[in-house]
C-alpha atoms as a PDB file:
ATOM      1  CA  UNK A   1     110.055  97.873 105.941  1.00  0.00           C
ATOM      2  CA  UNK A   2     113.154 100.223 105.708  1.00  0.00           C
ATOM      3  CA  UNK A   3     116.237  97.948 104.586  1.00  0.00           C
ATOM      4  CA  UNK A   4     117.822  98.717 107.817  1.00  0.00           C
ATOM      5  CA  UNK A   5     115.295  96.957 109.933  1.00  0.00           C
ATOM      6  CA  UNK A   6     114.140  94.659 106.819  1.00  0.00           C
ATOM      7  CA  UNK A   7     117.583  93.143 106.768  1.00  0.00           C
ATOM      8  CA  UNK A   8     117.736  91.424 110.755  1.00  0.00           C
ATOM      9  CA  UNK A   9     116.081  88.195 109.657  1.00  0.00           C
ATOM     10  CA  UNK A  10     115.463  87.828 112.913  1.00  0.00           C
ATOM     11  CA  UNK A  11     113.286  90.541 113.844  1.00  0.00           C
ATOM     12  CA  UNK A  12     111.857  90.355 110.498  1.00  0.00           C
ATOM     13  CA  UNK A  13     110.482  86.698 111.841  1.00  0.00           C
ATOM     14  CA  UNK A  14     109.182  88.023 115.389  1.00  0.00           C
ATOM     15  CA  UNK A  15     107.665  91.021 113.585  1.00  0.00           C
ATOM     16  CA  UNK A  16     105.497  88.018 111.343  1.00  0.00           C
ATOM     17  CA  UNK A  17     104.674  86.117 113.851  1.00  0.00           C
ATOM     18  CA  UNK A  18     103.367  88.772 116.365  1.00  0.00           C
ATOM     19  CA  UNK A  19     101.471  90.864 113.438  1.00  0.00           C
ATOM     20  CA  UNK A  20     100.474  87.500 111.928  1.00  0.00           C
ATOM     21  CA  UNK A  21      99.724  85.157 115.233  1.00  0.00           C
ATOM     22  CA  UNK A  22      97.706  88.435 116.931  1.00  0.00           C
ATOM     23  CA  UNK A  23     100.274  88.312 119.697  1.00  0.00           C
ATOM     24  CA  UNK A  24     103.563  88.014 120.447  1.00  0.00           C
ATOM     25  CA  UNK A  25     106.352  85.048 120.311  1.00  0.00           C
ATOM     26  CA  UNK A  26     106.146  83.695 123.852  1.00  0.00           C
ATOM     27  CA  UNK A  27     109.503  81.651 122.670  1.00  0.00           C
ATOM     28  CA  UNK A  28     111.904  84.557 121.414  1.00  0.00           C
ATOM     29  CA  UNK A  29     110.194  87.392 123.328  1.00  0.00           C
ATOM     30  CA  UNK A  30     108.573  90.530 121.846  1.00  0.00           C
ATOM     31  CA  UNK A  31     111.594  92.303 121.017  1.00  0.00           C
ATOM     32  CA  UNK A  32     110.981  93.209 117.371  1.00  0.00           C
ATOM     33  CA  UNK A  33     107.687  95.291 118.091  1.00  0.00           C
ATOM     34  CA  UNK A  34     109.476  96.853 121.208  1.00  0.00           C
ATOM     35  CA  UNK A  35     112.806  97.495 119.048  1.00  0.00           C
ATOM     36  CA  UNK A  36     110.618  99.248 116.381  1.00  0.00           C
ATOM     37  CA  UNK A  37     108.645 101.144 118.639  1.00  0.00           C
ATOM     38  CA  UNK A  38     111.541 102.385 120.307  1.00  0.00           C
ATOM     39  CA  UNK A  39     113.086 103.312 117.396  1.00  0.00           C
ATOM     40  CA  UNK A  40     109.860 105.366 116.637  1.00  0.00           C
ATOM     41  CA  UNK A  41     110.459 106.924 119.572  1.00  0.00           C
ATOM     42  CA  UNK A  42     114.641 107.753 119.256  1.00  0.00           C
ATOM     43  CA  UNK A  43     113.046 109.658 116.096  1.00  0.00           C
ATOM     44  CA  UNK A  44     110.864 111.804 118.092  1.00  0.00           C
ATOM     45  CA  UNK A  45     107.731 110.175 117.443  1.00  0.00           C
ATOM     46  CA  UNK A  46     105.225 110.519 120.929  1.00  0.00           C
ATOM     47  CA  UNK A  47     103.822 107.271 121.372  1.00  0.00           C
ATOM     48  CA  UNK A  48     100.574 105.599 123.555  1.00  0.00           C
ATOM     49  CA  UNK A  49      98.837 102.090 123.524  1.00  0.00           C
ATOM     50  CA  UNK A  50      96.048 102.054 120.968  1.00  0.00           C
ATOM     51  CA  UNK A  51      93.497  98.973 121.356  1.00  0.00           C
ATOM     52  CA  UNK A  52      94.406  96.010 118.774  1.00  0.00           C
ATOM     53  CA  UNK A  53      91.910  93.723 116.725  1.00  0.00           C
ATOM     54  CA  UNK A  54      89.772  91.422 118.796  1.00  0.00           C
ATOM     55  CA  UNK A  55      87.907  87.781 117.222  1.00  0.00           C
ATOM     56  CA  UNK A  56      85.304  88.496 114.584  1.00  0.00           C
ATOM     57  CA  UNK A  57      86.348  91.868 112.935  1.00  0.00           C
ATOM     58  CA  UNK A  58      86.039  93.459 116.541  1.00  0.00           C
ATOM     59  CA  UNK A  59      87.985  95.465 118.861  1.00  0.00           C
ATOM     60  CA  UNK A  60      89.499  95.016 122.136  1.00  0.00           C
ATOM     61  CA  UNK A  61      87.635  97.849 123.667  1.00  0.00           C
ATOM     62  CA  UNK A  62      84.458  97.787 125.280  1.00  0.00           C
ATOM     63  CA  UNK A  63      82.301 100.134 122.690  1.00  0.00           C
ATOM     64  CA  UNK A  64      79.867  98.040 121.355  1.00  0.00           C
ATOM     65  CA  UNK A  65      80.410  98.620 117.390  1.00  0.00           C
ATOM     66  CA  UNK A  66      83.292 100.564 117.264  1.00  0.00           C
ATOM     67  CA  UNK A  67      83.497 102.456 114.402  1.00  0.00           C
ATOM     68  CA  UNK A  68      87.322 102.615 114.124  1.00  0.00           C
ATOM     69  CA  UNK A  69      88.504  98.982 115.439  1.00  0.00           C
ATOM     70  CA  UNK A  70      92.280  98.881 116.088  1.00  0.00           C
ATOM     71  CA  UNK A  71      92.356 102.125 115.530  1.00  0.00           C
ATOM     72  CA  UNK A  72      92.498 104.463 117.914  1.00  0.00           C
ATOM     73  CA  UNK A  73      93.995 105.271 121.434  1.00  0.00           C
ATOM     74  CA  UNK A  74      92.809 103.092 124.634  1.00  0.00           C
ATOM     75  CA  UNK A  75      92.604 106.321 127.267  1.00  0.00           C
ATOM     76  CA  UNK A  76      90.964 109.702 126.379  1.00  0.00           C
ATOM     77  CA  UNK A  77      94.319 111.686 127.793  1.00  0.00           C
ATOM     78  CA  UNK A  78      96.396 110.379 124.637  1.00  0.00           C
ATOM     79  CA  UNK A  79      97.626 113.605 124.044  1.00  0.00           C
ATOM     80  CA  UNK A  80      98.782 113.812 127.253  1.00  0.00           C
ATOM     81  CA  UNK A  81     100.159 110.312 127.762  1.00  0.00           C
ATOM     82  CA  UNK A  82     101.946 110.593 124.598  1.00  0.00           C
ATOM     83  CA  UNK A  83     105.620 110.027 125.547  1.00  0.00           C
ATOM     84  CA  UNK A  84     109.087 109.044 123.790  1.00  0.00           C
ATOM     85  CA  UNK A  85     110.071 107.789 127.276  1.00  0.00           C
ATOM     86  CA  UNK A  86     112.109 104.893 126.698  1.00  0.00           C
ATOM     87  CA  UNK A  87     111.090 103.505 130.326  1.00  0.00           C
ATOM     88  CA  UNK A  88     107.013 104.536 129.548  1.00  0.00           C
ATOM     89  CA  UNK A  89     107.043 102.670 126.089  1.00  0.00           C
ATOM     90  CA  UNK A  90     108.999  99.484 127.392  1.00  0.00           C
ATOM     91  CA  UNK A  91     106.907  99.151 130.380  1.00  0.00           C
ATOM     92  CA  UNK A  92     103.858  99.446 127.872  1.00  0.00           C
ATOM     93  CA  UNK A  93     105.044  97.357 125.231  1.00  0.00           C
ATOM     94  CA  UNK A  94     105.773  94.226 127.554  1.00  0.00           C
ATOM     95  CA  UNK A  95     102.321  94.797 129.920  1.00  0.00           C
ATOM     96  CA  UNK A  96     100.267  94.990 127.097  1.00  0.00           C
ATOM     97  CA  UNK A  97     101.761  92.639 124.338  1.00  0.00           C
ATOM     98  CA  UNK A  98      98.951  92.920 122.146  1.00  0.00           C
ATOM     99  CA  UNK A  99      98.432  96.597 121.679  1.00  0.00           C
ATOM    100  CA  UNK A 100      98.649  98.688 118.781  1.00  0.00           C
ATOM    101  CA  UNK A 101     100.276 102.245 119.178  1.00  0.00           C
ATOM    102  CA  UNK A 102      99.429 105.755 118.147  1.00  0.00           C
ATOM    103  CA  UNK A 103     101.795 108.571 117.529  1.00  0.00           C
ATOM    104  CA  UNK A 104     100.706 111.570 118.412  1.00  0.00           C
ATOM    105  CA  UNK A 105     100.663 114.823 115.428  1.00  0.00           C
ATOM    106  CA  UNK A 106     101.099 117.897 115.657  1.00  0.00           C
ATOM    107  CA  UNK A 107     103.871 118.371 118.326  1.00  0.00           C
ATOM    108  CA  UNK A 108     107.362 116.930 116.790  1.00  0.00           C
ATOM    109  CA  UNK A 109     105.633 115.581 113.583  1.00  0.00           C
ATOM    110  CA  UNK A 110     102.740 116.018 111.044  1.00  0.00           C
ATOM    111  CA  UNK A 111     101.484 112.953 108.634  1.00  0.00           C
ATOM    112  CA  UNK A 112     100.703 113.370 105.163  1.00  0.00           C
ATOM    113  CA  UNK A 113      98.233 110.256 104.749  1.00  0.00           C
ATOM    114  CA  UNK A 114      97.527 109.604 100.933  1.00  0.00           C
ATOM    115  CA  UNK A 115      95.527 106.848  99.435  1.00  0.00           C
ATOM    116  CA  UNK A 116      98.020 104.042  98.965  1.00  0.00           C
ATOM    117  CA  UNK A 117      98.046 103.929  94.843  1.00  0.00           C
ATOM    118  CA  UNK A 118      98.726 107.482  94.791  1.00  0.00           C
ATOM    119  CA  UNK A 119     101.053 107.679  97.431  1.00  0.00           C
ATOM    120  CA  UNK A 120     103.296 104.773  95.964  1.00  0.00           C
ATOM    121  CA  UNK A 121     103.537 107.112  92.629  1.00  0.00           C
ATOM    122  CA  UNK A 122     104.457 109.969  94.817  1.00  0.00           C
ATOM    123  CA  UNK A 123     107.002 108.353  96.701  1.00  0.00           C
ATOM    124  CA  UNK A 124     108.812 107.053  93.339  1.00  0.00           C
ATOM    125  CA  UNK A 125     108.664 110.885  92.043  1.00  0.00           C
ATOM    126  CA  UNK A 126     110.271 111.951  94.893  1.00  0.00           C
ATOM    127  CA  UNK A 127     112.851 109.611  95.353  1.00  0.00           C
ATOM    128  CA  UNK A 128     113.573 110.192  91.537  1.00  0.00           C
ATOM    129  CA  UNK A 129     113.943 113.717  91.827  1.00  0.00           C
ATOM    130  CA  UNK A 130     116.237 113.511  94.602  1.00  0.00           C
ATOM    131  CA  UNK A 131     113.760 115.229  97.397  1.00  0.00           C
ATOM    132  CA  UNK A 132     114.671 114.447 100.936  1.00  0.00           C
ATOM    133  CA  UNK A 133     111.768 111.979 101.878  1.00  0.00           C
ATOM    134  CA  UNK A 134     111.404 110.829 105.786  1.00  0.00           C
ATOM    135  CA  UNK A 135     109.350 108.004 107.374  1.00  0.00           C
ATOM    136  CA  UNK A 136     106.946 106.482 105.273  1.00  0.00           C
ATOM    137  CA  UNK A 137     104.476 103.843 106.413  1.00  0.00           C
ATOM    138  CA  UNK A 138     101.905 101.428 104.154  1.00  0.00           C
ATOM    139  CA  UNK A 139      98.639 100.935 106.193  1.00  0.00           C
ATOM    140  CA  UNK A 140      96.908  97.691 104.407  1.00  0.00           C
ATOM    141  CA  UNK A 141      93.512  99.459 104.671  1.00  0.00           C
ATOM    142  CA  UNK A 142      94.508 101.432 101.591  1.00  0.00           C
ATOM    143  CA  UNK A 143      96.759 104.329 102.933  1.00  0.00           C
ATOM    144  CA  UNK A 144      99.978 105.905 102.606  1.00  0.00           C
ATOM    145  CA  UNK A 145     101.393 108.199 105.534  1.00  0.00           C
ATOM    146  CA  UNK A 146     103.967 110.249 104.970  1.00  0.00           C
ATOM    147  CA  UNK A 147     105.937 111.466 108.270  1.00  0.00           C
ATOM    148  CA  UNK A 148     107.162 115.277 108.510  1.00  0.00           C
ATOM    149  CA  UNK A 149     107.557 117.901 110.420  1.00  0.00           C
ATOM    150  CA  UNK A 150     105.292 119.776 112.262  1.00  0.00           C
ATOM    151  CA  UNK A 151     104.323 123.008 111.096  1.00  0.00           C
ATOM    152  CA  UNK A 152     104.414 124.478 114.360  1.00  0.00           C
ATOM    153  CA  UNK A 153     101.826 126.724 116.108  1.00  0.00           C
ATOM    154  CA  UNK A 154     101.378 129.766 113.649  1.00  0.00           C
ATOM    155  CA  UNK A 155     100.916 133.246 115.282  1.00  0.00           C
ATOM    156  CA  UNK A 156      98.116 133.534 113.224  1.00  0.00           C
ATOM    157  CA  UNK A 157      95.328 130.807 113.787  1.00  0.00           C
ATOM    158  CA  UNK A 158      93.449 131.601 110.721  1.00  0.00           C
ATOM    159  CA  UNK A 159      96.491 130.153 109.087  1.00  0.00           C
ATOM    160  CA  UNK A 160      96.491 126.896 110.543  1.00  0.00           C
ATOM    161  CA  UNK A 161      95.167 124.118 109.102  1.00  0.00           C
ATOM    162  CA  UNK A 162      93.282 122.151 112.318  1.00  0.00           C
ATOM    163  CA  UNK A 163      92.361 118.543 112.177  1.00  0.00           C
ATOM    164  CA  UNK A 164      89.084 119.785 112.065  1.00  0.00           C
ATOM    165  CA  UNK A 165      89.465 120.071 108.181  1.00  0.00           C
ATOM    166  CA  UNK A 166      90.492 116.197 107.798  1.00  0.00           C
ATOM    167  CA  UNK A 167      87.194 115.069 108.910  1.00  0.00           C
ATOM    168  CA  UNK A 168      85.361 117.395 105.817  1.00  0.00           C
ATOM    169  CA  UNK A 169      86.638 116.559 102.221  1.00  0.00           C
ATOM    170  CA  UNK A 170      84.830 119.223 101.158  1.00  0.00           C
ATOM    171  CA  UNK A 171      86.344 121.904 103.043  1.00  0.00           C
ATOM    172  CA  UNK A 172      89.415 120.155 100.727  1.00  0.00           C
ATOM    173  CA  UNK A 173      88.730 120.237  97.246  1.00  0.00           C
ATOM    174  CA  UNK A 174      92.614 121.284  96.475  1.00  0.00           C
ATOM    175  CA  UNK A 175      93.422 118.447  98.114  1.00  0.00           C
ATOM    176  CA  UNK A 176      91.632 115.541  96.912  1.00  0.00           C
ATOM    177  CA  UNK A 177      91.921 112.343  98.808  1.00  0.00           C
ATOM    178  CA  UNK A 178      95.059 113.981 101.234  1.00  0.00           C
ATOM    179  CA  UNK A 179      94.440 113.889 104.645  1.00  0.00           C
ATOM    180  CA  UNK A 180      97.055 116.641 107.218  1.00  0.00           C
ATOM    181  CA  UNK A 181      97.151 114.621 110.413  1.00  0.00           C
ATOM    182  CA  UNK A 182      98.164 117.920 113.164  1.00  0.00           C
ATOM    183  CA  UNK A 183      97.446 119.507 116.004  1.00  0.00           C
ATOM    184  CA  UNK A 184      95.070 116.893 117.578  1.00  0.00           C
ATOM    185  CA  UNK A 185      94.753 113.762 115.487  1.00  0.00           C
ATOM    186  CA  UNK A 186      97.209 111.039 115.446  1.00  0.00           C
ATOM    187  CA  UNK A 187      97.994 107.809 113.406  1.00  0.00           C
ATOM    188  CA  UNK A 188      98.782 103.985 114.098  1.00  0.00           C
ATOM    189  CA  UNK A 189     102.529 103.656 113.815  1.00  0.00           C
ATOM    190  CA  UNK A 190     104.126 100.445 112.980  1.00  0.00           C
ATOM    191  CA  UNK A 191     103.986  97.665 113.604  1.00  0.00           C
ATOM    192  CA  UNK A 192     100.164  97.656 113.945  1.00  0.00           C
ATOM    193  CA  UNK A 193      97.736  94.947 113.346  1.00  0.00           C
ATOM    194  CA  UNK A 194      94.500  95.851 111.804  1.00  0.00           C
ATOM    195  CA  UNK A 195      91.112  93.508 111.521  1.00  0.00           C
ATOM    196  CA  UNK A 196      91.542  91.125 109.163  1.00  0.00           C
ATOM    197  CA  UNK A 197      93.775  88.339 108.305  1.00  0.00           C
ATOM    198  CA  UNK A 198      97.243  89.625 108.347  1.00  0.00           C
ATOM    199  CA  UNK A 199      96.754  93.001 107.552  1.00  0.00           C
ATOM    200  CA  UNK A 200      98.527  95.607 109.080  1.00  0.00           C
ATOM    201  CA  UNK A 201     100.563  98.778 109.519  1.00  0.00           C
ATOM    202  CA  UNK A 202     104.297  98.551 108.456  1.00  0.00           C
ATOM    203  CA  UNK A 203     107.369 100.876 107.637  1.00  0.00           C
ATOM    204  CA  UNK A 204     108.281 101.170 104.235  1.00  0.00           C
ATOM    205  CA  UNK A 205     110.814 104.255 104.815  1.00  0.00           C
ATOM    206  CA  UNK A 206     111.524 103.122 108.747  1.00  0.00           C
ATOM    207  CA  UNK A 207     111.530 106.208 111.117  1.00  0.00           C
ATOM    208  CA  UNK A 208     115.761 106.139 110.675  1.00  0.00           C
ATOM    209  CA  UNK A 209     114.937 108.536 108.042  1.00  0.00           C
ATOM    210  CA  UNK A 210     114.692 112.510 109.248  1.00  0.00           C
ATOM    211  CA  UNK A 211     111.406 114.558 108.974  1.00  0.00           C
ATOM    212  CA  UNK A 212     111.473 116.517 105.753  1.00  0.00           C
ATOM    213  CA  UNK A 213     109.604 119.917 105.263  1.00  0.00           C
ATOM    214  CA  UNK A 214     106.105 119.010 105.151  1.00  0.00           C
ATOM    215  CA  UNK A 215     105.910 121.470 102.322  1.00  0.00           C
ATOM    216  CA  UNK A 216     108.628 120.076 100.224  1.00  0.00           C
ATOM    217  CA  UNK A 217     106.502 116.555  99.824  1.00  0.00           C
ATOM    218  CA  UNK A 218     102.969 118.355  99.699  1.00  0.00           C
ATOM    219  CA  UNK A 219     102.814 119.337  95.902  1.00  0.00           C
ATOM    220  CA  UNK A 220     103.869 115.776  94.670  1.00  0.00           C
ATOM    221  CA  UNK A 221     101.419 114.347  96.680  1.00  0.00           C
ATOM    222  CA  UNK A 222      98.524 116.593  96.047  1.00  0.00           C
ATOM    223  CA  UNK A 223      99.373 115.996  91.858  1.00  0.00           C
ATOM    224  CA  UNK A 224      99.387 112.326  92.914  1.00  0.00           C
ATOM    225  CA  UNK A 225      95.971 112.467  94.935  1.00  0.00           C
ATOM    226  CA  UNK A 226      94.252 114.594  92.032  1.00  0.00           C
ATOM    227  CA  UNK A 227      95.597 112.435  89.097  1.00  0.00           C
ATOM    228  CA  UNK A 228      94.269 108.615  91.556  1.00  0.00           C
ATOM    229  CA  UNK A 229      90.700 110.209  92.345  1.00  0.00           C
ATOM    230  CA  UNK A 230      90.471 111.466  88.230  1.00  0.00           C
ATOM    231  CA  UNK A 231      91.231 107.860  87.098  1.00  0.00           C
ATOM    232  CA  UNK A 232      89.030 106.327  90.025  1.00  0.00           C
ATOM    233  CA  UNK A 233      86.279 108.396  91.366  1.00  0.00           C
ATOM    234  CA  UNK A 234      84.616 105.714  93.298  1.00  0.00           C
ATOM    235  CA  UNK A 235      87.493 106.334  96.081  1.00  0.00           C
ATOM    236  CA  UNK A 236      87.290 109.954  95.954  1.00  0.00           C
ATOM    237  CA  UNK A 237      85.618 110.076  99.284  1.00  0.00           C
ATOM    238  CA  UNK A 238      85.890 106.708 100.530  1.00  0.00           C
ATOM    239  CA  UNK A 239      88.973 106.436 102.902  1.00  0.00           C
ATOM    240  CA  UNK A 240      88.670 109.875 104.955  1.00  0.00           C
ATOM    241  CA  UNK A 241      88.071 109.472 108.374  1.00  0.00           C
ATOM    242  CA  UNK A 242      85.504 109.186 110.917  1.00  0.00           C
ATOM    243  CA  UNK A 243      86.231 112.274 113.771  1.00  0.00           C
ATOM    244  CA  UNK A 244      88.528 111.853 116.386  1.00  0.00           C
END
């Protein structure tokens, strides 16, 4: 976590105990997932409930084998639902205590999402050189996401770059093992749990920090990407993403 929300030891001990426990403290009340979602939120950051991790490596929902467990959002109107309501997220946060959130891309915000080796280099280059870095999350599955700005709706739509091309790695050779969450996808923002014990989804750079120029992160991270998948190829394809 960011040191600003690291430091309260406080929340720091409801965060454990509710990403830890696979719900929340019934004793001191859920207030450090609410306080960090709503902080998400103050940032910008659209948010909806995403389903959580269920006994046995499952998932809450009802899809027999879900490919994407605690991942994704419970209703098919996400983009729509998507809100930074303060009201909306409260009043989802306490009725469903156990949920996971997404933040939707491609309106405020884009996400970089890196494999976690290379992303941890890139984030030391960055800081080193002085580059204005935003909201960074770890994901314990092996990823790195890197919050920015959105690059907006182009007047040209040949020039965008569509979800679409996150789902091919192909279509990607430049960008080896980088994934552009936009227009369309979305990401688990923290604090989410993820199947398996005590993994999850947590700030490392907490969404205090501004969005940066996606742009002005993309060429560290792409170096970063190319040199992890030289040294490992085995991961080269392993992490991208089943379609939305």
């Amino acid at each position: 976590m960011s040191a600003e929300f690291g430091g309260r030891t406080g929340l720091r001990g409801r965060l454990t105990q509710w990403l830890r426990g696979g719900g929340p403290d019934q004793s001191a009340g859920d207030g450090g997932r609410e306080a960090l979602l709503l902080a998400a939120a103050r940032a910008g950051l659209p948010l909806a409930p995403a389903a959580y991790p269920a006994p046995g490596y499952r998932c809450s929902c009802d899809r027999v084998g879900c490919p994407t467990p605690a991942r994704h959002p419970v209703s098919f109107a996400w983009q729509t639902q998507s809100t930074t309501d303060r009201a909306q997220i409260e009043r989802w946060a306490r009725h469903q205590p156990q949920a996971n959130f997404i933040t939707a891309t491609g309106m405020v915000h884009d996400v970089l999402d890196v494999p976690l080796e290379a992303g941890r280099q890139a984030l030391a280059r960055l800081l080193e050189a002085g580059t204005e870095v935003g909201p960074v999350a770890e994901s314990d599955d092996g990823r790195m996401l890197f919050f920015a700005l959105t690059r907006g709706t182009p007047e040209d739509e040949d020039e965008w770059w569509p979800c679409e091309l996150d789902c091919h790695p192909e279509t990607m050779d430049e960008h080896p093992g980088l994934r552009w969450h936009c227009r369309g996808s979305y990401v688990l923002v923290p604090p989410a749990r993820l199947p398996g014990d005590g993994r999850t989804v947590h700030w490392v750079r907490g969404p205090e920090h501004p969005l940066p120029d996606p742009l002005s992160l993309l060429e560290v991270l792409t170096d970063a990407c190319a040199r992890y998948v030289g040294e490992d190829p085995h991961h080269a394809g392993a992490a991208w993403p089943l379609r939305h």
